[in-house]
C-alpha atoms as a PDB file:
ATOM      1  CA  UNK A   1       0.760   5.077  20.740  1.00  0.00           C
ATOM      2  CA  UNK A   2       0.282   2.348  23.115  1.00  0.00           C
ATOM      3  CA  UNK A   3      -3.166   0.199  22.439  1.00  0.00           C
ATOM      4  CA  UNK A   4      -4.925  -1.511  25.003  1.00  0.00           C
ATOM      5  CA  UNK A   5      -6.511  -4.960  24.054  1.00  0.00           C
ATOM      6  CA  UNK A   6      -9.430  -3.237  22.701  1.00  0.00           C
ATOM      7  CA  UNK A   7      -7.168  -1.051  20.421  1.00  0.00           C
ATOM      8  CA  UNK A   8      -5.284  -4.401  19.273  1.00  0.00           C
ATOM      9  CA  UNK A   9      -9.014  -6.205  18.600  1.00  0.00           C
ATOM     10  CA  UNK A  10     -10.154  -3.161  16.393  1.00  0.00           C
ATOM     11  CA  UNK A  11      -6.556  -3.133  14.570  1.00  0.00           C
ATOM     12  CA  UNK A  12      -6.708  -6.339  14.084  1.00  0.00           C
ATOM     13  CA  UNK A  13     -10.173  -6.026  12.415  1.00  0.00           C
ATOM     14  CA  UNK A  14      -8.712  -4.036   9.728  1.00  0.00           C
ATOM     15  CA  UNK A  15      -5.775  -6.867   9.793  1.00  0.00           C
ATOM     16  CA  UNK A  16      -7.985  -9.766   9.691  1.00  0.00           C
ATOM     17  CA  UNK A  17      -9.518  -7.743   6.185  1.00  0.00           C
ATOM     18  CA  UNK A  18      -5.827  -6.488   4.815  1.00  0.00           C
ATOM     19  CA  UNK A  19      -4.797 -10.291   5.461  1.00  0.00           C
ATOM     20  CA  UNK A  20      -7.746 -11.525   3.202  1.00  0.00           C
ATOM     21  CA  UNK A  21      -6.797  -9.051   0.380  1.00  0.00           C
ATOM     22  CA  UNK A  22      -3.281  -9.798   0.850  1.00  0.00           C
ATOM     23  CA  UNK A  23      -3.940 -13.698   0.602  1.00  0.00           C
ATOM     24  CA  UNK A  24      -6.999 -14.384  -1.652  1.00  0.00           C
ATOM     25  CA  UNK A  25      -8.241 -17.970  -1.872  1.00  0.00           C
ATOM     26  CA  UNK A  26     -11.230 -19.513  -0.528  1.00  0.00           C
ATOM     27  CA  UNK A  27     -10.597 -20.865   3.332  1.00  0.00           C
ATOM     28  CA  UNK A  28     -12.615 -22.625   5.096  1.00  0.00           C
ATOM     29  CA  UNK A  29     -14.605 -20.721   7.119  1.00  0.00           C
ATOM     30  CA  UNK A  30     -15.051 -17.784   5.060  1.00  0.00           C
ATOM     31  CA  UNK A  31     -14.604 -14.116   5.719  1.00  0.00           C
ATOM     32  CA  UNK A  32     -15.788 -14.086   9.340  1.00  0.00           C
ATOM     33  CA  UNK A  33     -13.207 -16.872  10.428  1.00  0.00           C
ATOM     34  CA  UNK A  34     -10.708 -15.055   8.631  1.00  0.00           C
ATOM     35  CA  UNK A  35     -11.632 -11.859  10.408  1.00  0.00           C
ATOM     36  CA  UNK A  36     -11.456 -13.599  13.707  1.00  0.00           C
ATOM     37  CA  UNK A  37      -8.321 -14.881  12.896  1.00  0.00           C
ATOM     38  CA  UNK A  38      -6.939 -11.666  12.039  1.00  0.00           C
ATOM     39  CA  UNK A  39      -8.331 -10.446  15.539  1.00  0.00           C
ATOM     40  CA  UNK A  40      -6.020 -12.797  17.229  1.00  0.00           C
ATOM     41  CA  UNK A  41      -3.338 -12.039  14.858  1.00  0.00           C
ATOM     42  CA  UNK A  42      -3.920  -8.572  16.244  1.00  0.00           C
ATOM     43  CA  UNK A  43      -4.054  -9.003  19.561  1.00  0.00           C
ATOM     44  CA  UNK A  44      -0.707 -11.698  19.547  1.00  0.00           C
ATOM     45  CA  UNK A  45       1.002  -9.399  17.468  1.00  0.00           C
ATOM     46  CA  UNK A  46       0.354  -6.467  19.231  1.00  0.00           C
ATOM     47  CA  UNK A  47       1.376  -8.058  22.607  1.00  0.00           C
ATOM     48  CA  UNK A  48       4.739  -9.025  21.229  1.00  0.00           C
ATOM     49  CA  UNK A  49       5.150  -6.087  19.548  1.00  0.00           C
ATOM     50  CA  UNK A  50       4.578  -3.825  22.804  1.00  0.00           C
ATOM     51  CA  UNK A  51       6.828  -6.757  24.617  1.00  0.00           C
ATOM     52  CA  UNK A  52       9.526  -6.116  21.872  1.00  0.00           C
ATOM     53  CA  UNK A  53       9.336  -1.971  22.537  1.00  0.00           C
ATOM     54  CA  UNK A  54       8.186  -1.892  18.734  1.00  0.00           C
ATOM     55  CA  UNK A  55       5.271   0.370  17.528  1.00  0.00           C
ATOM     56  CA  UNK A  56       4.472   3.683  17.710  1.00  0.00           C
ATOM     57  CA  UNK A  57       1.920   4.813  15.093  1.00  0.00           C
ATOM     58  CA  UNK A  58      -1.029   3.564  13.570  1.00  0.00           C
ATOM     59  CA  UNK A  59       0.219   2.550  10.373  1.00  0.00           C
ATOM     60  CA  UNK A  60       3.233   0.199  11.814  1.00  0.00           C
ATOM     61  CA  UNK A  61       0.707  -1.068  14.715  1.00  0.00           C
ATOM     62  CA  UNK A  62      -1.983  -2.314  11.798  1.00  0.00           C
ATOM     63  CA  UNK A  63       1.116  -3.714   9.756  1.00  0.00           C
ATOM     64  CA  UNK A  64       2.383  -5.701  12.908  1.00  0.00           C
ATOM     65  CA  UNK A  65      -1.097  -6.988  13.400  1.00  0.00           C
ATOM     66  CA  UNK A  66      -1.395  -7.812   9.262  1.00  0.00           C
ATOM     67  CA  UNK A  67       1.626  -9.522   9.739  1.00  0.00           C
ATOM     68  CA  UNK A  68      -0.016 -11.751  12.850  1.00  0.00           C
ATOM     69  CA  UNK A  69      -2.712 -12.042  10.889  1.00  0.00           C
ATOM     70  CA  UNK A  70      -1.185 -13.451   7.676  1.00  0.00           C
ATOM     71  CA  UNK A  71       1.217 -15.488   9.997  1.00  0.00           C
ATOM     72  CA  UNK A  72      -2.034 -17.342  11.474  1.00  0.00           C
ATOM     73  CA  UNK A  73      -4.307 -17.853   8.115  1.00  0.00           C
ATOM     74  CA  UNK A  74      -1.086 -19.032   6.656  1.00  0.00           C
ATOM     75  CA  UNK A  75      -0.622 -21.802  10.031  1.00  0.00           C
ATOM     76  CA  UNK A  76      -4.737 -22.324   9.917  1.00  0.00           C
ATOM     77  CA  UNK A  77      -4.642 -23.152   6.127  1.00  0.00           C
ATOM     78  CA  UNK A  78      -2.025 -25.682   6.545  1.00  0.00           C
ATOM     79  CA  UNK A  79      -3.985 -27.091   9.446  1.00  0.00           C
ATOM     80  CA  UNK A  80      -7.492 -27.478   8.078  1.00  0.00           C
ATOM     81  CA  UNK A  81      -5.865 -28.578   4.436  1.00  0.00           C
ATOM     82  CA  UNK A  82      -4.406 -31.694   5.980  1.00  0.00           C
ATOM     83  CA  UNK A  83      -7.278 -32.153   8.351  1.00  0.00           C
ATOM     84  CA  UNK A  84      -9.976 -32.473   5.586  1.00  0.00           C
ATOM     85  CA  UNK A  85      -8.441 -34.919   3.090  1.00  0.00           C
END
């Protein structure tokens, strides 16, 4: 199934949520930054994925954009840890 960017932004809704579940802590700007940021994840990740032929069904599109997700809280947490000390 091949998403357009609104597909990707909707997947990675439910990839900016999975990604909160997946890494609990408190970040700093809450659940809606972390949603955002699993909206870009999302989108990113679903652009390489379609750029990399990979995809195909729901389930492996919102894992790819989980995966984008996680990849940026992980990079964001890093940044705003050594930015606020």
């Amino acid at each position: 199934m091949d998403y357009g960017i609104l597909g990707w932004i909707i997947v990675g809704l439910i990839a900016g949520v999975l990604a909160k579940l997946i890494m609990p802590g408190k970040d700093p700007g809450g659940i809606f930054i972390t949603i955002l940021i699993g909206i870009v994840g999302g989108v990113i990740g679903g652009f390489i994925a379609t750029q990399l032929g990979i995809g195909g069904g729901n389930i492996v599109n919102i894992l790819i954009a989980t995966a984008g997700a996680i990849l940026l809280l992980f990079l964001y947490r890093l940044v705003v840890r050594n930015r606020t000390v």
